[in-house]
N, C-alpha and C. Protein backbone atom coordinates (compact mmCIF):
# COMPACT_ATOMS: atom_id res chain seq x y z
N UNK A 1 -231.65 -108.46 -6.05
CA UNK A 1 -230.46 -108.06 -6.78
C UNK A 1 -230.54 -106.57 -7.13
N UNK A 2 -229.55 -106.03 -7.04
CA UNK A 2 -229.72 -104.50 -7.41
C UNK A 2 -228.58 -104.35 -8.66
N UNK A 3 -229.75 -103.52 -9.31
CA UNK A 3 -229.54 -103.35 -10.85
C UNK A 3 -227.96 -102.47 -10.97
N UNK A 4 -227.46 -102.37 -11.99
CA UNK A 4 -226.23 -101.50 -12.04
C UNK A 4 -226.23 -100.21 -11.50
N UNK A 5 -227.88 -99.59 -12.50
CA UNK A 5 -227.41 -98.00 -11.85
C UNK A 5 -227.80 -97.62 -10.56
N UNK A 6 -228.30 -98.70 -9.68
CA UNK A 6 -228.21 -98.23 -8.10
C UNK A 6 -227.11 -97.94 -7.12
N UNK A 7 -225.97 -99.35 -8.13
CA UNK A 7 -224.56 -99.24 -7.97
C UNK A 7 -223.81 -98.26 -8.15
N UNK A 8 -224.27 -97.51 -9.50
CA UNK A 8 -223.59 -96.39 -9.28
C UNK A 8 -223.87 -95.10 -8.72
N UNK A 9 -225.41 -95.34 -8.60
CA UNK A 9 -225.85 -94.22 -7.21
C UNK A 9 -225.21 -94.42 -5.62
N UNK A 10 -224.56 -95.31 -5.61
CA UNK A 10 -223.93 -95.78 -4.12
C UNK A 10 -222.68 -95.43 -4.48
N UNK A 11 -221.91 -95.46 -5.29
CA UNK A 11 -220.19 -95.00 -5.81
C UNK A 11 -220.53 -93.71 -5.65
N UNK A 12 -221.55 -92.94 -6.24
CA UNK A 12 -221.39 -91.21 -6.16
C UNK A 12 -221.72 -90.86 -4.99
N UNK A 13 -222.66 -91.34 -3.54
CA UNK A 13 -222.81 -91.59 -2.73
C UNK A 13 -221.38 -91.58 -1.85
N UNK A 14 -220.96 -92.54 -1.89
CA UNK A 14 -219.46 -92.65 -1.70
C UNK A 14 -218.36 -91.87 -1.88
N UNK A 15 -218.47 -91.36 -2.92
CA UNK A 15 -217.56 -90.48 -3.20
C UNK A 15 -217.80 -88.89 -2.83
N UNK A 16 -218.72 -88.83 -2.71
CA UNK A 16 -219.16 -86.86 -2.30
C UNK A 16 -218.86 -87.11 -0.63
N UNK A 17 -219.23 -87.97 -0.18
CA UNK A 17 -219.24 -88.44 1.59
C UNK A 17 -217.94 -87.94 1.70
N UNK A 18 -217.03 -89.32 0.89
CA UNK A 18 -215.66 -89.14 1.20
C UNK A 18 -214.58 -87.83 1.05
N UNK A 19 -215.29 -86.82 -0.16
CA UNK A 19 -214.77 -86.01 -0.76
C UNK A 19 -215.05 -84.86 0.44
N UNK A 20 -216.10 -84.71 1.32
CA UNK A 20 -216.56 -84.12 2.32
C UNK A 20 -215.69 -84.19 3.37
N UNK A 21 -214.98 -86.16 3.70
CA UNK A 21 -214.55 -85.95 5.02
C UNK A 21 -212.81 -85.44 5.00
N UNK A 22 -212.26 -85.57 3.45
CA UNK A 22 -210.98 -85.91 3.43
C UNK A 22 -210.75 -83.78 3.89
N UNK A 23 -211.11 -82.81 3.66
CA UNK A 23 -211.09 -81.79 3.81
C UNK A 23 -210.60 -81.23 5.23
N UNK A 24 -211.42 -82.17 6.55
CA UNK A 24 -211.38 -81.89 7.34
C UNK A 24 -210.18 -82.78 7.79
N UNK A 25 -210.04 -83.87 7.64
CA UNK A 25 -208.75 -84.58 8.30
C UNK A 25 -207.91 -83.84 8.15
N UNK A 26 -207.75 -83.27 7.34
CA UNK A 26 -206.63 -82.88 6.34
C UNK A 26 -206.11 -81.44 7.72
N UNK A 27 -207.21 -80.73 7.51
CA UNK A 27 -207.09 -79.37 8.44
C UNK A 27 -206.69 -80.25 10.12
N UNK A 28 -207.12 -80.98 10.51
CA UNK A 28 -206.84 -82.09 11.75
C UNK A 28 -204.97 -82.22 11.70
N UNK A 29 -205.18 -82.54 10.85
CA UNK A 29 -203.49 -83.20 10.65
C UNK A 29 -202.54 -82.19 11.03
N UNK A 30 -202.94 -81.10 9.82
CA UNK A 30 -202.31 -79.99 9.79
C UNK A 30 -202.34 -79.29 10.58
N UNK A 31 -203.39 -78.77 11.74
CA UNK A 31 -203.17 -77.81 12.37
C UNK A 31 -202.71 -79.00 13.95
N UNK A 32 -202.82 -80.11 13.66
CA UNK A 32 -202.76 -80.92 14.98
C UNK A 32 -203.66 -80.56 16.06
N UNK A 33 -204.74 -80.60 16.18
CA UNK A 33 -206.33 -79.78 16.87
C UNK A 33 -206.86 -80.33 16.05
N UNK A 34 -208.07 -81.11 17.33
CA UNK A 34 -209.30 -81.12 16.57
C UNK A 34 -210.38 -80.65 17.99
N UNK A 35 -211.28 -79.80 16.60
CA UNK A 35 -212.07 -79.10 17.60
C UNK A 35 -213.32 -80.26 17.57
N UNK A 36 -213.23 -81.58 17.01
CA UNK A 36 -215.00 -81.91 17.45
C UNK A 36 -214.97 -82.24 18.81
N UNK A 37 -216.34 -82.06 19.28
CA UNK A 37 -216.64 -82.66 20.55
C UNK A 37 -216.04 -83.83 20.79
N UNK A 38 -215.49 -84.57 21.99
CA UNK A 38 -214.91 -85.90 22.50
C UNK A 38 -215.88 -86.64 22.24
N UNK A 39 -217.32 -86.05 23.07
CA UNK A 39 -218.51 -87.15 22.74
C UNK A 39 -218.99 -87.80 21.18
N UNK A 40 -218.70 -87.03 20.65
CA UNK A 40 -219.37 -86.91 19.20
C UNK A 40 -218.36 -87.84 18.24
N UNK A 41 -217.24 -87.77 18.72
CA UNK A 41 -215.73 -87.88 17.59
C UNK A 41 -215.63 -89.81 18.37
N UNK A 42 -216.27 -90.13 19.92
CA UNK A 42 -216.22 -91.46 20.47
C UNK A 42 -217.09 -92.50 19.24
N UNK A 43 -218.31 -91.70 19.58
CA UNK A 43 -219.69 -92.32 19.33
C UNK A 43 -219.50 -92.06 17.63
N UNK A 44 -219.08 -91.43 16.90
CA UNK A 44 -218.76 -91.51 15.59
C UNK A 44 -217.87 -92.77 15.05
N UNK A 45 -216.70 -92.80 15.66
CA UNK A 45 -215.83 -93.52 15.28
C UNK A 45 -216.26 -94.83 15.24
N UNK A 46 -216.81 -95.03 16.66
CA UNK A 46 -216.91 -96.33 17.11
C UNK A 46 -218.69 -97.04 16.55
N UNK A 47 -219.61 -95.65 16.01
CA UNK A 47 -220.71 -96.43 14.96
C UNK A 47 -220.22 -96.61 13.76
N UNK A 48 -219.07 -95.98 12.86
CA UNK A 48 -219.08 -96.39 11.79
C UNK A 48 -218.17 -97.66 11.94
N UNK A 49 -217.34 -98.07 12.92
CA UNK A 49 -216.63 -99.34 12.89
C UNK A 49 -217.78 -100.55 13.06
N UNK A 50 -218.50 -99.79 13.97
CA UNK A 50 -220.20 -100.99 13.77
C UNK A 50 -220.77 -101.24 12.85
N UNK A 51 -220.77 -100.08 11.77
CA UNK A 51 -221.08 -100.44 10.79
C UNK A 51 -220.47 -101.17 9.60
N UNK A 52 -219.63 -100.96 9.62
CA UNK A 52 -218.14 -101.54 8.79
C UNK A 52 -218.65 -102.90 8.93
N UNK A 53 -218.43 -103.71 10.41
CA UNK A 53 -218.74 -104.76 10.55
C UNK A 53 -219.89 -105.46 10.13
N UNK A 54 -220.77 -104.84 10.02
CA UNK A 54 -222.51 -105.15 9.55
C UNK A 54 -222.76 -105.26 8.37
N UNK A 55 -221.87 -104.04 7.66
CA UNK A 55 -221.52 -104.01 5.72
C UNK A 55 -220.59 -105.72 5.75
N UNK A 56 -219.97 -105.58 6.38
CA UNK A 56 -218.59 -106.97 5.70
C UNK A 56 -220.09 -108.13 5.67
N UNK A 57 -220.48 -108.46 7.09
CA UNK A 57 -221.69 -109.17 7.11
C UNK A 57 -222.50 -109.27 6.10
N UNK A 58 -223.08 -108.12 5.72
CA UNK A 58 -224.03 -108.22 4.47
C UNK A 58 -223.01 -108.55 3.03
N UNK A 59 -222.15 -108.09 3.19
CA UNK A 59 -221.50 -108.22 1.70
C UNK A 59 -221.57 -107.42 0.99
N UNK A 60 -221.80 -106.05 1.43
CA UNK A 60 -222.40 -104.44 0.47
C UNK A 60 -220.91 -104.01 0.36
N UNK A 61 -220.06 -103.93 -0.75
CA UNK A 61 -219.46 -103.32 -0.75
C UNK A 61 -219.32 -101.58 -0.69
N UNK A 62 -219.86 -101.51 -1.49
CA UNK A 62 -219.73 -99.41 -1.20
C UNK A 62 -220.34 -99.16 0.10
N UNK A 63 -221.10 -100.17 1.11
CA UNK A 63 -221.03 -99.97 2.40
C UNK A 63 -219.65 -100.14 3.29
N UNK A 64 -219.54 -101.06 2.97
CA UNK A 64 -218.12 -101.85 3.37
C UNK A 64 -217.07 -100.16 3.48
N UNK A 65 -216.88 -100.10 2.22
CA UNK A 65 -215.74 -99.13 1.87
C UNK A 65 -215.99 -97.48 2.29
N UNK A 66 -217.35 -97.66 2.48
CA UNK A 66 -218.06 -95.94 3.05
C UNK A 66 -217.69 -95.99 4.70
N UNK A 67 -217.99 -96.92 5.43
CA UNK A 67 -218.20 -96.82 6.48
C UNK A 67 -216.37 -97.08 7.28
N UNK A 68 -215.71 -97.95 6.39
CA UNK A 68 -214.24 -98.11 6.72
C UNK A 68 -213.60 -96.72 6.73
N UNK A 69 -213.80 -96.16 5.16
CA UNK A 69 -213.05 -95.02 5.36
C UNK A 69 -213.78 -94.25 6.14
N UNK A 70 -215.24 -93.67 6.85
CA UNK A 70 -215.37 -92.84 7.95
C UNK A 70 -214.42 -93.07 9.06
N UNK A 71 -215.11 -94.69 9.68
CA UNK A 71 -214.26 -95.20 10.79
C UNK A 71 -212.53 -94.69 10.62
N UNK A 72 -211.38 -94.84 9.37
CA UNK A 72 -210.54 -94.51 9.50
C UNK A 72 -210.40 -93.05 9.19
N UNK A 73 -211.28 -91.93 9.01
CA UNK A 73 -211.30 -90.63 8.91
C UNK A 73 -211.64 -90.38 10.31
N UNK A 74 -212.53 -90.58 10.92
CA UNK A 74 -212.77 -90.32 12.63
C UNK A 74 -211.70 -91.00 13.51
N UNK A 75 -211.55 -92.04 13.14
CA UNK A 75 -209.79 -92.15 14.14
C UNK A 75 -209.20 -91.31 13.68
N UNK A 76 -208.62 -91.27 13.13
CA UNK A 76 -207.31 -90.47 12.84
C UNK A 76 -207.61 -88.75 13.66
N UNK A 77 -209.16 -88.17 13.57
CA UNK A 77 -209.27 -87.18 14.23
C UNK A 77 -209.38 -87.23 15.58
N UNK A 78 -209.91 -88.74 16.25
CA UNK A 78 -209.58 -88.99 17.49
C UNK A 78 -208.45 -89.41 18.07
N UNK A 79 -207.52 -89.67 17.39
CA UNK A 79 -205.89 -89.71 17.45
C UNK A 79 -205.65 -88.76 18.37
N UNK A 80 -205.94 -87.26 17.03
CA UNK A 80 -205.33 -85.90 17.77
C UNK A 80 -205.77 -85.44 18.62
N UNK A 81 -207.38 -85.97 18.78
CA UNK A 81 -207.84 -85.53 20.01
C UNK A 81 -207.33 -85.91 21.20
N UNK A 82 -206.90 -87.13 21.84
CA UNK A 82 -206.36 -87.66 22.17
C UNK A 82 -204.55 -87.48 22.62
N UNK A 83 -204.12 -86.85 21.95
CA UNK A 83 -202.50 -86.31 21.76
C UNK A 83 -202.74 -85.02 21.95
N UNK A 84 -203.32 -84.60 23.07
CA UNK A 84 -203.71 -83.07 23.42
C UNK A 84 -202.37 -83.06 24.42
């Protein structure tokens, strides 16, 4: 069992990650370009959706919710990559 304040070492965890990726979508959206590598932006997307799946499995939520919103922060930049 993990005690509370590990829980909330995984929320701040969570939240600096997320606070990191929303910056760059953002510039993605807006400029419609994305400069990451194809290789990098595939194999990104498609490990954190692996992982997503592995969190639901275990039942970790702030995994669950870390790895969803990557997976839906790296689509959305492989969208635009994609709409070249």
């Amino acid at each position: 069992m993990v005690t509370p304040y590990f829980n909330y070492l995984g929320i701040i965890g969570l939240v600096l990650i997320a606070l990191a990726w929303i910056p760059e979508t953002l510039e993605i959206v807006k400029t419609k370009k994305n400069n990451l590598n194809l290789k990098f932006n595939l194999l990104y997307t498609f490990g954190s959706l692996s992982l997503t799946i592995y969190a639901i499995y275990l039942k970790d939520n702030i995994f669950i919710v870390l790895n969803a919103f990557a997976f839906f922060m790296s689509g959305i930049g492989l969208m635009y990559k994609f709409r070249k």
